[in-house]
PDB file of N, CA and C in Angstrom:
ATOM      1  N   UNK A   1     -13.978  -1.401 -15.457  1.00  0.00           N
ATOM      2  CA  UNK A   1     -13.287  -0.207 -15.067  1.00  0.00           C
ATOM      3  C   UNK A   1     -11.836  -0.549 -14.723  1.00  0.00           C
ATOM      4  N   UNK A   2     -10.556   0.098 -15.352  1.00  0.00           N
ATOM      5  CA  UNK A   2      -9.617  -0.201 -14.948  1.00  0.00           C
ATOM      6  C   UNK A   2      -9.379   0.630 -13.417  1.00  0.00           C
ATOM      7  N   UNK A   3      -8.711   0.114 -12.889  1.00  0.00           N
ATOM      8  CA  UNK A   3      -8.055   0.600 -11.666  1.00  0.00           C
ATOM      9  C   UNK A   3      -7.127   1.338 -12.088  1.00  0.00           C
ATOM     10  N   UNK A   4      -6.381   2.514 -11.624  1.00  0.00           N
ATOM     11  CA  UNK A   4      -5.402   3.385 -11.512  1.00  0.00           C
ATOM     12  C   UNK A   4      -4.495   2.942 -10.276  1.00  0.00           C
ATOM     13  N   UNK A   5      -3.058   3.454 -10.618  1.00  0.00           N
ATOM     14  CA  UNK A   5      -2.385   3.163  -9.228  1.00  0.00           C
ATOM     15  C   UNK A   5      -1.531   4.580  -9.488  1.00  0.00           C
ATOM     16  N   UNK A   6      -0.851   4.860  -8.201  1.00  0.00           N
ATOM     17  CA  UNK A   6      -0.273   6.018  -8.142  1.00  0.00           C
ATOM     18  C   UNK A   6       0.796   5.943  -9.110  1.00  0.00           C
ATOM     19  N   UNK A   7       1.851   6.827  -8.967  1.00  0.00           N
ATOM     20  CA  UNK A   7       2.995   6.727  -9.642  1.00  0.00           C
ATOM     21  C   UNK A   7       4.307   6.260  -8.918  1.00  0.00           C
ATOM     22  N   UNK A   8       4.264   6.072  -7.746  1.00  0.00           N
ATOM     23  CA  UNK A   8       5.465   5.076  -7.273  1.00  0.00           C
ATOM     24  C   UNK A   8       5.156   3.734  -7.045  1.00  0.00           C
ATOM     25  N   UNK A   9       3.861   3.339  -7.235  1.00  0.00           N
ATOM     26  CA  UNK A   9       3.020   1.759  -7.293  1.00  0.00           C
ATOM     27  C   UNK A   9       3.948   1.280  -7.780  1.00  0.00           C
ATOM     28  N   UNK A  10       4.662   1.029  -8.768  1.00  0.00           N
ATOM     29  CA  UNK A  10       5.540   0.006  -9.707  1.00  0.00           C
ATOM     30  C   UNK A  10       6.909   0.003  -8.883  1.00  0.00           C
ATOM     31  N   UNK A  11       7.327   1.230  -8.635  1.00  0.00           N
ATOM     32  CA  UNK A  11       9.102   1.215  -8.254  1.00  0.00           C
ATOM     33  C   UNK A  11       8.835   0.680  -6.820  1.00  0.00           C
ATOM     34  N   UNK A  12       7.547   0.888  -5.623  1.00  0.00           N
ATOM     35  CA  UNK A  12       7.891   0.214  -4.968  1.00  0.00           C
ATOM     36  C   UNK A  12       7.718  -1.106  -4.716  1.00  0.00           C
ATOM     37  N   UNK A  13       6.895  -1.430  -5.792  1.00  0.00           N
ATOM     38  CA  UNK A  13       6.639  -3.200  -5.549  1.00  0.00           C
ATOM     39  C   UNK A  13       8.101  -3.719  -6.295  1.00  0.00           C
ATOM     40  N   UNK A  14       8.607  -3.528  -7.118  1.00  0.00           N
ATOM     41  CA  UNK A  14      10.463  -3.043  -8.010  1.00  0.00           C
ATOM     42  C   UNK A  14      11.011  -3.404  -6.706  1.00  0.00           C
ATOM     43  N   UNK A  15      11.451  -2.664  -5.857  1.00  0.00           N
ATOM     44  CA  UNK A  15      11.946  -2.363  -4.767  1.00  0.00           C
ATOM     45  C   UNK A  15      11.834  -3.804  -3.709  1.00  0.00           C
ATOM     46  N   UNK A  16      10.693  -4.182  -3.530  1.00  0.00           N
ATOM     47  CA  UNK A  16      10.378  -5.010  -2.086  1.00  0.00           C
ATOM     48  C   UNK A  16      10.559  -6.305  -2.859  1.00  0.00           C
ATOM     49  N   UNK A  17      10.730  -6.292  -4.326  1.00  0.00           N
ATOM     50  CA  UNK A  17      10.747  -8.014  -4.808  1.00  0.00           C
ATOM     51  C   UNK A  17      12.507  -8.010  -4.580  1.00  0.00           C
ATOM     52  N   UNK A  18      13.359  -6.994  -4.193  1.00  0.00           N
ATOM     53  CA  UNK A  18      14.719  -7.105  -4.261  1.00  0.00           C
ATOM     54  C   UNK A  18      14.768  -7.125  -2.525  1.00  0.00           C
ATOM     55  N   UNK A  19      14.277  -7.738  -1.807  1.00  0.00           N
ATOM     56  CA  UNK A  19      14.255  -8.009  -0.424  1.00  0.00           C
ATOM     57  C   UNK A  19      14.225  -9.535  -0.278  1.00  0.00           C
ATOM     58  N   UNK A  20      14.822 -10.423  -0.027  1.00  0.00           N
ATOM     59  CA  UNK A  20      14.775 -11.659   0.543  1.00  0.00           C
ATOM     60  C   UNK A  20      13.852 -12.205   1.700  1.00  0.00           C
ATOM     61  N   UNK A  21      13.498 -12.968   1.259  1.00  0.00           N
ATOM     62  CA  UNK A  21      12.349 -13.638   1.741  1.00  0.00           C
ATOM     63  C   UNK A  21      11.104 -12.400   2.316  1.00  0.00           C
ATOM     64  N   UNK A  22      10.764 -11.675   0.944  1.00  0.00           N
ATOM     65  CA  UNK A  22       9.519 -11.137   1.201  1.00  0.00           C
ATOM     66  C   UNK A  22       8.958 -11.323  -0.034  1.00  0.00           C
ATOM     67  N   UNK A  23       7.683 -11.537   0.173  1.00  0.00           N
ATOM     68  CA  UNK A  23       6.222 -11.529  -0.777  1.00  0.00           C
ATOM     69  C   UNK A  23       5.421 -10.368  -0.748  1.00  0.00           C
ATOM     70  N   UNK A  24       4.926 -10.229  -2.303  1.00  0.00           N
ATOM     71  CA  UNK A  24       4.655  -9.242  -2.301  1.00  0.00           C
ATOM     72  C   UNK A  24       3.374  -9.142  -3.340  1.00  0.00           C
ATOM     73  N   UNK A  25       2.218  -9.096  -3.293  1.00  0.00           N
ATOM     74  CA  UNK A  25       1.067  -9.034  -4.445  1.00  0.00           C
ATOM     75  C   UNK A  25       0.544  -7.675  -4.399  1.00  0.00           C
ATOM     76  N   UNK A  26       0.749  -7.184  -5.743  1.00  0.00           N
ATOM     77  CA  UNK A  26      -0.663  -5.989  -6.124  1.00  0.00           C
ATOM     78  C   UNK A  26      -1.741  -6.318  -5.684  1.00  0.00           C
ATOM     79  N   UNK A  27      -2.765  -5.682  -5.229  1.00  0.00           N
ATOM     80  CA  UNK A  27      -4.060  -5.605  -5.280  1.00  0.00           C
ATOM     81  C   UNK A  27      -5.300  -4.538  -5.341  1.00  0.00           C
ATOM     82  N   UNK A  28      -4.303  -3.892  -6.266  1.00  0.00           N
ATOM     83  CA  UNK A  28      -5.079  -2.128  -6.323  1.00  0.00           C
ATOM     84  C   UNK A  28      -6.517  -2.683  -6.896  1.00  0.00           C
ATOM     85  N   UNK A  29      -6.598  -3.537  -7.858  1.00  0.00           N
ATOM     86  CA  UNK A  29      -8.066  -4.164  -8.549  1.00  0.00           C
ATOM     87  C   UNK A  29      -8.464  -4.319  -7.881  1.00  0.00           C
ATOM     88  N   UNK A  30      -8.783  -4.834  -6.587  1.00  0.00           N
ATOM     89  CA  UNK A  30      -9.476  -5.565  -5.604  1.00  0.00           C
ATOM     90  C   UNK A  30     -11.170  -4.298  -5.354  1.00  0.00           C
ATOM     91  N   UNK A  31     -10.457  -3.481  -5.242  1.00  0.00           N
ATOM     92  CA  UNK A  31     -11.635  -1.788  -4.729  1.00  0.00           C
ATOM     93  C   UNK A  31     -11.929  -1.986  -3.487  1.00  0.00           C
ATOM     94  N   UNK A  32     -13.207  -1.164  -3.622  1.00  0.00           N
ATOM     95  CA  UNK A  32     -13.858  -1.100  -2.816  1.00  0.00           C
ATOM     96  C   UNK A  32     -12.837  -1.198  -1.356  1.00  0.00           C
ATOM     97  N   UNK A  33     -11.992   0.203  -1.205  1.00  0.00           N
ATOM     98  CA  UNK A  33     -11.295   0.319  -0.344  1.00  0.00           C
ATOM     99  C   UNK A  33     -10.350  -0.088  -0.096  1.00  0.00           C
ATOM    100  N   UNK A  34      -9.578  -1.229  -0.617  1.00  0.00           N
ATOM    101  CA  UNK A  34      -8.880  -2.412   0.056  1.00  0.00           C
ATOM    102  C   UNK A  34      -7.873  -2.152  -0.356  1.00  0.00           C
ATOM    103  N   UNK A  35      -6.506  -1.815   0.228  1.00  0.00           N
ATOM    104  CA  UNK A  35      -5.119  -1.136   0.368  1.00  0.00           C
ATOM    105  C   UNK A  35      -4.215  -1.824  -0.968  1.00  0.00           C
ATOM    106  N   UNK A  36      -3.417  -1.112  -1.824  1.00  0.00           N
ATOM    107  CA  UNK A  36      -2.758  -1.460  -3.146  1.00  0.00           C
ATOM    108  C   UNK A  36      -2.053  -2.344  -2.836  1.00  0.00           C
ATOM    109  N   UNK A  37      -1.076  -3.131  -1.967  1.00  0.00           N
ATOM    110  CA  UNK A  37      -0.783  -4.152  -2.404  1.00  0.00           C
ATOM    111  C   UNK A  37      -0.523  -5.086  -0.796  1.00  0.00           C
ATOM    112  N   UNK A  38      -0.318  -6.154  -0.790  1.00  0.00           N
ATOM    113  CA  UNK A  38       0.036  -7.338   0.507  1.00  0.00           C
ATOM    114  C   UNK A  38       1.282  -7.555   0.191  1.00  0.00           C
ATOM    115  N   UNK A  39       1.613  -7.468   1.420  1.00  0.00           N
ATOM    116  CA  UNK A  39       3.466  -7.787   1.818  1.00  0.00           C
ATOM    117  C   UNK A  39       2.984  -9.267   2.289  1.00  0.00           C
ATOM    118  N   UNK A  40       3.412 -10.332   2.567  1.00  0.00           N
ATOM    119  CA  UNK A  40       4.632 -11.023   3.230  1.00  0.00           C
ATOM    120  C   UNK A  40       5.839 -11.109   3.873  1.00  0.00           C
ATOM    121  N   UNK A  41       6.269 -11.064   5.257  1.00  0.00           N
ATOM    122  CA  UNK A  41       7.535 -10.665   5.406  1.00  0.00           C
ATOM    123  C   UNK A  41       7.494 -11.299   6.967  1.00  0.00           C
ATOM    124  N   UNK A  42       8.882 -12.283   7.109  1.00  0.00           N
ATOM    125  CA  UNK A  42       8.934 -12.715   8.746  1.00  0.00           C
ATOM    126  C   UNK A  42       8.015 -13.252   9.278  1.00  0.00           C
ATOM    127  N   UNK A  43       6.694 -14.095   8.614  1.00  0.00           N
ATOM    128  CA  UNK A  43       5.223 -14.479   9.064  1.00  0.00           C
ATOM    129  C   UNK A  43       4.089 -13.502   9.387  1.00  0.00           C
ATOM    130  N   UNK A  44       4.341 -12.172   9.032  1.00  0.00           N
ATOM    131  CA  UNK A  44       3.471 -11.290   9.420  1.00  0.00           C
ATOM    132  C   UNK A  44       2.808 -10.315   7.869  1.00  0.00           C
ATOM    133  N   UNK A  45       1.972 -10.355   7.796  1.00  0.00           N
ATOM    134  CA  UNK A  45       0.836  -9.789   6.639  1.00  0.00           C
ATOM    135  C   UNK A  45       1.189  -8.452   6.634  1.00  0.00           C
ATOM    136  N   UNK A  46       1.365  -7.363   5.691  1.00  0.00           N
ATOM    137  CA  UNK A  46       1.254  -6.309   5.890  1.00  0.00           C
ATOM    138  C   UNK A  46       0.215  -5.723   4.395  1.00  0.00           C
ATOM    139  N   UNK A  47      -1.018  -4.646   4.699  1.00  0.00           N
ATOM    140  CA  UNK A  47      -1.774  -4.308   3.768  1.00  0.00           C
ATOM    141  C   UNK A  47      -1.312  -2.554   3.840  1.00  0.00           C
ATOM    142  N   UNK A  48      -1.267  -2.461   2.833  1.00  0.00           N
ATOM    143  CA  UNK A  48      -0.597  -1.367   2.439  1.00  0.00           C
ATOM    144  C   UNK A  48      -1.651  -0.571   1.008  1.00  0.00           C
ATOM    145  N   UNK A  49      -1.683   0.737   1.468  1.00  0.00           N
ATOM    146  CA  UNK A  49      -2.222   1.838   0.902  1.00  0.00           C
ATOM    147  C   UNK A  49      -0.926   2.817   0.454  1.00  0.00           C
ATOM    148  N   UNK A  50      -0.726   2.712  -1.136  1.00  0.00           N
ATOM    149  CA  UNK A  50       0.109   3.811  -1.674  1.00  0.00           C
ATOM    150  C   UNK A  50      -0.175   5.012  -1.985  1.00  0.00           C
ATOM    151  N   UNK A  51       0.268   6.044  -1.385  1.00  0.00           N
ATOM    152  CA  UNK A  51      -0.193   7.232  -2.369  1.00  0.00           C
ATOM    153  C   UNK A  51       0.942   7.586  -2.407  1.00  0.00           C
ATOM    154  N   UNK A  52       1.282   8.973  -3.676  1.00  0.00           N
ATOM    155  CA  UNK A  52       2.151   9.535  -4.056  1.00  0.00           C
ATOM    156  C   UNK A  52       2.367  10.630  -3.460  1.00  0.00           C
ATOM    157  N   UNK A  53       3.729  10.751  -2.753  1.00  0.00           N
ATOM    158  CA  UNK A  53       4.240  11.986  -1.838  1.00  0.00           C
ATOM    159  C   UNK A  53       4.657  13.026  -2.534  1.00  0.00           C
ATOM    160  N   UNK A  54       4.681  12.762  -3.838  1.00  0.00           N
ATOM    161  CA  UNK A  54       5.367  13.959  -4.986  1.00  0.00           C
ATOM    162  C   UNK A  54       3.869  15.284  -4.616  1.00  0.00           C
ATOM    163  N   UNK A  55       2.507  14.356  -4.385  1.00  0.00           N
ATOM    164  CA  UNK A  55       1.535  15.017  -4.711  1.00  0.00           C
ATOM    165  C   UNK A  55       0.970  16.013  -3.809  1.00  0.00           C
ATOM    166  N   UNK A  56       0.253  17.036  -3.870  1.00  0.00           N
ATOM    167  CA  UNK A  56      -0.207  17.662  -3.020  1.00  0.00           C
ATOM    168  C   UNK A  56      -1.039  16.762  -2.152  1.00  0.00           C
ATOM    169  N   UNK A  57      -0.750  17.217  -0.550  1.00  0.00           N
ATOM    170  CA  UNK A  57      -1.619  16.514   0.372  1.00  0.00           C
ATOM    171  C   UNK A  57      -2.825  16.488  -0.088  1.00  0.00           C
ATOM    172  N   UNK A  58      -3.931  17.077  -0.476  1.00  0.00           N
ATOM    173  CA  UNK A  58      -5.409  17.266  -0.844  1.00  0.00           C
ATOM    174  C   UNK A  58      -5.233  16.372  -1.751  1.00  0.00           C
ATOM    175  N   UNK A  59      -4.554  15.878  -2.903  1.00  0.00           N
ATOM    176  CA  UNK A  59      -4.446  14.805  -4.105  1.00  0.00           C
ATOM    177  C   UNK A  59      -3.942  13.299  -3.475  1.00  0.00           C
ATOM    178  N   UNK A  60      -3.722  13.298  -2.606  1.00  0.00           N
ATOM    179  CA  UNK A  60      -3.374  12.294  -1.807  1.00  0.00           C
ATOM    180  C   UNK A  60      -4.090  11.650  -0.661  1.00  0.00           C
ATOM    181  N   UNK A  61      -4.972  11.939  -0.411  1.00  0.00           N
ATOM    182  CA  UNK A  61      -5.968  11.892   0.522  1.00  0.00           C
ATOM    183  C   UNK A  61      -6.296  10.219   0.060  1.00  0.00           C
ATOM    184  N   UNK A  62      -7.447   9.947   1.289  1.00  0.00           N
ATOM    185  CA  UNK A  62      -7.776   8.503   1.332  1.00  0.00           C
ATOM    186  C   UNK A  62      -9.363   8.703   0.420  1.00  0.00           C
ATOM    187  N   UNK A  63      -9.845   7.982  -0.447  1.00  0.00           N
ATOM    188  CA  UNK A  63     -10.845   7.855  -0.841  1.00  0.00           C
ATOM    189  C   UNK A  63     -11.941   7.689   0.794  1.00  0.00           C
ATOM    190  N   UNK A  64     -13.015   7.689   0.402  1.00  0.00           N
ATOM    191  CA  UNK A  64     -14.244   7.140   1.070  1.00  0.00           C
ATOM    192  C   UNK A  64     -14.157   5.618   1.666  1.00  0.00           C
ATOM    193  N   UNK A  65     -13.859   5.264   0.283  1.00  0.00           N
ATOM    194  CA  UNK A  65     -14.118   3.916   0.534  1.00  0.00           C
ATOM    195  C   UNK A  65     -12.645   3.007   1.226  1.00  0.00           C
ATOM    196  N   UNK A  66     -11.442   4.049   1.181  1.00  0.00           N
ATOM    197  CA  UNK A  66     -10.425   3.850   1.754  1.00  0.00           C
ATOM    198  C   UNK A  66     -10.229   3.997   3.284  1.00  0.00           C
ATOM    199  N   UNK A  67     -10.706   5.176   3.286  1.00  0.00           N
ATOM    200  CA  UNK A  67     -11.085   5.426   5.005  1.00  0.00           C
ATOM    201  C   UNK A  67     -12.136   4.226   5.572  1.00  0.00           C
ATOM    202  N   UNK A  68     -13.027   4.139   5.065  1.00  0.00           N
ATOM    203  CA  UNK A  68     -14.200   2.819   5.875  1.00  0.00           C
ATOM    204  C   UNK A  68     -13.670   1.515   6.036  1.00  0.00           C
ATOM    205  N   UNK A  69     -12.667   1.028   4.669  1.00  0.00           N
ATOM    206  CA  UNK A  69     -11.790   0.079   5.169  1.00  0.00           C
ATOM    207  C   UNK A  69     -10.784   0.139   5.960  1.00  0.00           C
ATOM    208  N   UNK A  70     -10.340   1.028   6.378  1.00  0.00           N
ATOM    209  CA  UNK A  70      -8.949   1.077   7.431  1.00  0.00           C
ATOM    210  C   UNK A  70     -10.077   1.395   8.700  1.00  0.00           C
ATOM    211  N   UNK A  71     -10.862   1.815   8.606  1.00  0.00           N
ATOM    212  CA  UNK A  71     -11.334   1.779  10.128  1.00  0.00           C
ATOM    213  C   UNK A  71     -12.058   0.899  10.537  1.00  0.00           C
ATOM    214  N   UNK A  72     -13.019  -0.244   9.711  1.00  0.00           N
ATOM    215  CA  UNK A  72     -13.428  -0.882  10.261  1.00  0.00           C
ATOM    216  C   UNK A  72     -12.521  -2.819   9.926  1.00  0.00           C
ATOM    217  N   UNK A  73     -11.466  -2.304   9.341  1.00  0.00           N
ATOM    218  CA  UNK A  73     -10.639  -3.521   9.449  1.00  0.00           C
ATOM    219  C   UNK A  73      -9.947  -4.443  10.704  1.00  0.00           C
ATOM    220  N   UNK A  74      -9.883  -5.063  10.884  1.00  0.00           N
ATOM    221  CA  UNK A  74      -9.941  -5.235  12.688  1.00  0.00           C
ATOM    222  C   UNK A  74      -8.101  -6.111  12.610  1.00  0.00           C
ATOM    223  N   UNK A  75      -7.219  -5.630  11.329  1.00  0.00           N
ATOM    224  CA  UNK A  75      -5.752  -6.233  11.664  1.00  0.00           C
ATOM    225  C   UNK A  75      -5.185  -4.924  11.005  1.00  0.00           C
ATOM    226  N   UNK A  76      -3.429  -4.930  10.547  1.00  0.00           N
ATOM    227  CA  UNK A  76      -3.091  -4.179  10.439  1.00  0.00           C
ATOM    228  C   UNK A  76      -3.454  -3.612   9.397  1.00  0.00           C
ATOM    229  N   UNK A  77      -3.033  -1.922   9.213  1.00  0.00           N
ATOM    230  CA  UNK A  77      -3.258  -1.566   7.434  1.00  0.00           C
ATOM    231  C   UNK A  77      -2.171  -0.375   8.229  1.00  0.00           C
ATOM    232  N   UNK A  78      -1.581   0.204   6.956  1.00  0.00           N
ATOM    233  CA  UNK A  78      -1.163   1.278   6.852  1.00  0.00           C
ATOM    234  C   UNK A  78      -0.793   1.910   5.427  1.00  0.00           C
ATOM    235  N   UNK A  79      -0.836   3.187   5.315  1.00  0.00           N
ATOM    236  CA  UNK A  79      -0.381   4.441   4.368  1.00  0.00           C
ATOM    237  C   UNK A  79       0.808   5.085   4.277  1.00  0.00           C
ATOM    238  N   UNK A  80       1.252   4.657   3.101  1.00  0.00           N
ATOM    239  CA  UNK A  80       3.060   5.250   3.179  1.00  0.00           C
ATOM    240  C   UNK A  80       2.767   5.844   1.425  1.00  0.00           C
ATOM    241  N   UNK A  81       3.813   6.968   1.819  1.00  0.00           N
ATOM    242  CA  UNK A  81       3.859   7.616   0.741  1.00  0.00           C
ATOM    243  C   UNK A  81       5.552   7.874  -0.060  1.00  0.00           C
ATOM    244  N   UNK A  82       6.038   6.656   0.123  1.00  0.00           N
ATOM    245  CA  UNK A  82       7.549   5.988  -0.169  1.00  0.00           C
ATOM    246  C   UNK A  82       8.077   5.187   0.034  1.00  0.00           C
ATOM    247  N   UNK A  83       8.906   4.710  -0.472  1.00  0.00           N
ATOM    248  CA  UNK A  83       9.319   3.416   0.141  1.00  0.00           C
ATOM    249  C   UNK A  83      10.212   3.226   1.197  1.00  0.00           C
ATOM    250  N   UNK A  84      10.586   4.152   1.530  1.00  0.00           N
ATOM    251  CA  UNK A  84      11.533   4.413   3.461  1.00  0.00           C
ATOM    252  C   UNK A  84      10.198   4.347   4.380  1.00  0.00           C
ATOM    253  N   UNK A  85       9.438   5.227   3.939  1.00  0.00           N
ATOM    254  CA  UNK A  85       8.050   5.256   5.161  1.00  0.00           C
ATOM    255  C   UNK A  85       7.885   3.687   5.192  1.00  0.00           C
ATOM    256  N   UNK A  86       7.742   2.721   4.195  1.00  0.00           N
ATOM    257  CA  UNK A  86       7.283   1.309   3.792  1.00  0.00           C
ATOM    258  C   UNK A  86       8.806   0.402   4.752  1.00  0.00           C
ATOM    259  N   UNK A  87       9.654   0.746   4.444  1.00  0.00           N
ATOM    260  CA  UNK A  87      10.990   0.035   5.573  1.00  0.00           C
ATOM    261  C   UNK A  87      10.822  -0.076   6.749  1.00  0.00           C
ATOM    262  N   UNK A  88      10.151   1.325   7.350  1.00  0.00           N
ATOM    263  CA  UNK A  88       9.679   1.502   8.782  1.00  0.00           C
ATOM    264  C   UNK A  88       8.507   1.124   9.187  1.00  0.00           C
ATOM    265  N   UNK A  89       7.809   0.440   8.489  1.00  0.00           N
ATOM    266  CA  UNK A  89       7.040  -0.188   8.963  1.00  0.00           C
ATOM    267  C   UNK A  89       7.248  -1.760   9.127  1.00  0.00           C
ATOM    268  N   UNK A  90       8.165  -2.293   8.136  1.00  0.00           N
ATOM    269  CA  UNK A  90       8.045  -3.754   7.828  1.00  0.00           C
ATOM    270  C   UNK A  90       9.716  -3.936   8.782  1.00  0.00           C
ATOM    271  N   UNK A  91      10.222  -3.227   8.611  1.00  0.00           N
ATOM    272  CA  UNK A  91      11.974  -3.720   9.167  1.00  0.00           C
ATOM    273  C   UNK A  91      11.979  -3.196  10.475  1.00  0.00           C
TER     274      UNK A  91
END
């Protein structure tokens, strides 16, 4: 089964490889809940869930299996729906 990623998936991983000294891996394949891609940045991990803000809230929503991983994950995760929301979290 291929994985799908939203439609700003590409411009913002685009985006965070033009940041100095940050790392950055896809991992939308991974499933079974587990947030589209891992930052690197300043020694601190960040797991990150993309959705697209173009989209209606109801089309944007967290899967099932998205919600069970952010709640029973016991470090950070968060959901940004741009890449400014994504600044304010990491800068």
């Amino acid at each position: 089964m291929i994985k799908r990623t939203d439609s700003n998936h590409a411009e913002i991983i685009k985006a965070l490889r033009k940041i100095p000294n940050l790392s950055v891996f896809s991992t939308h394949e991974v499933g079974k809940g587990f947030p589209d891609i891992v930052i690197g940045y300043k020694g601190i991990n960040y797991l990150i869930e993309i959705k697209d803000g173009k989209k209606s809230p109801s089309a944007r929503k967290l899967t099932d299996a998205e919600i069970e991983f952010h709640l029973n994950w016991k470090g950070q995760t968060a959901v940004i729906k741009n890449f400014d929301e994504l600044l304010e979290i990491i800068l």
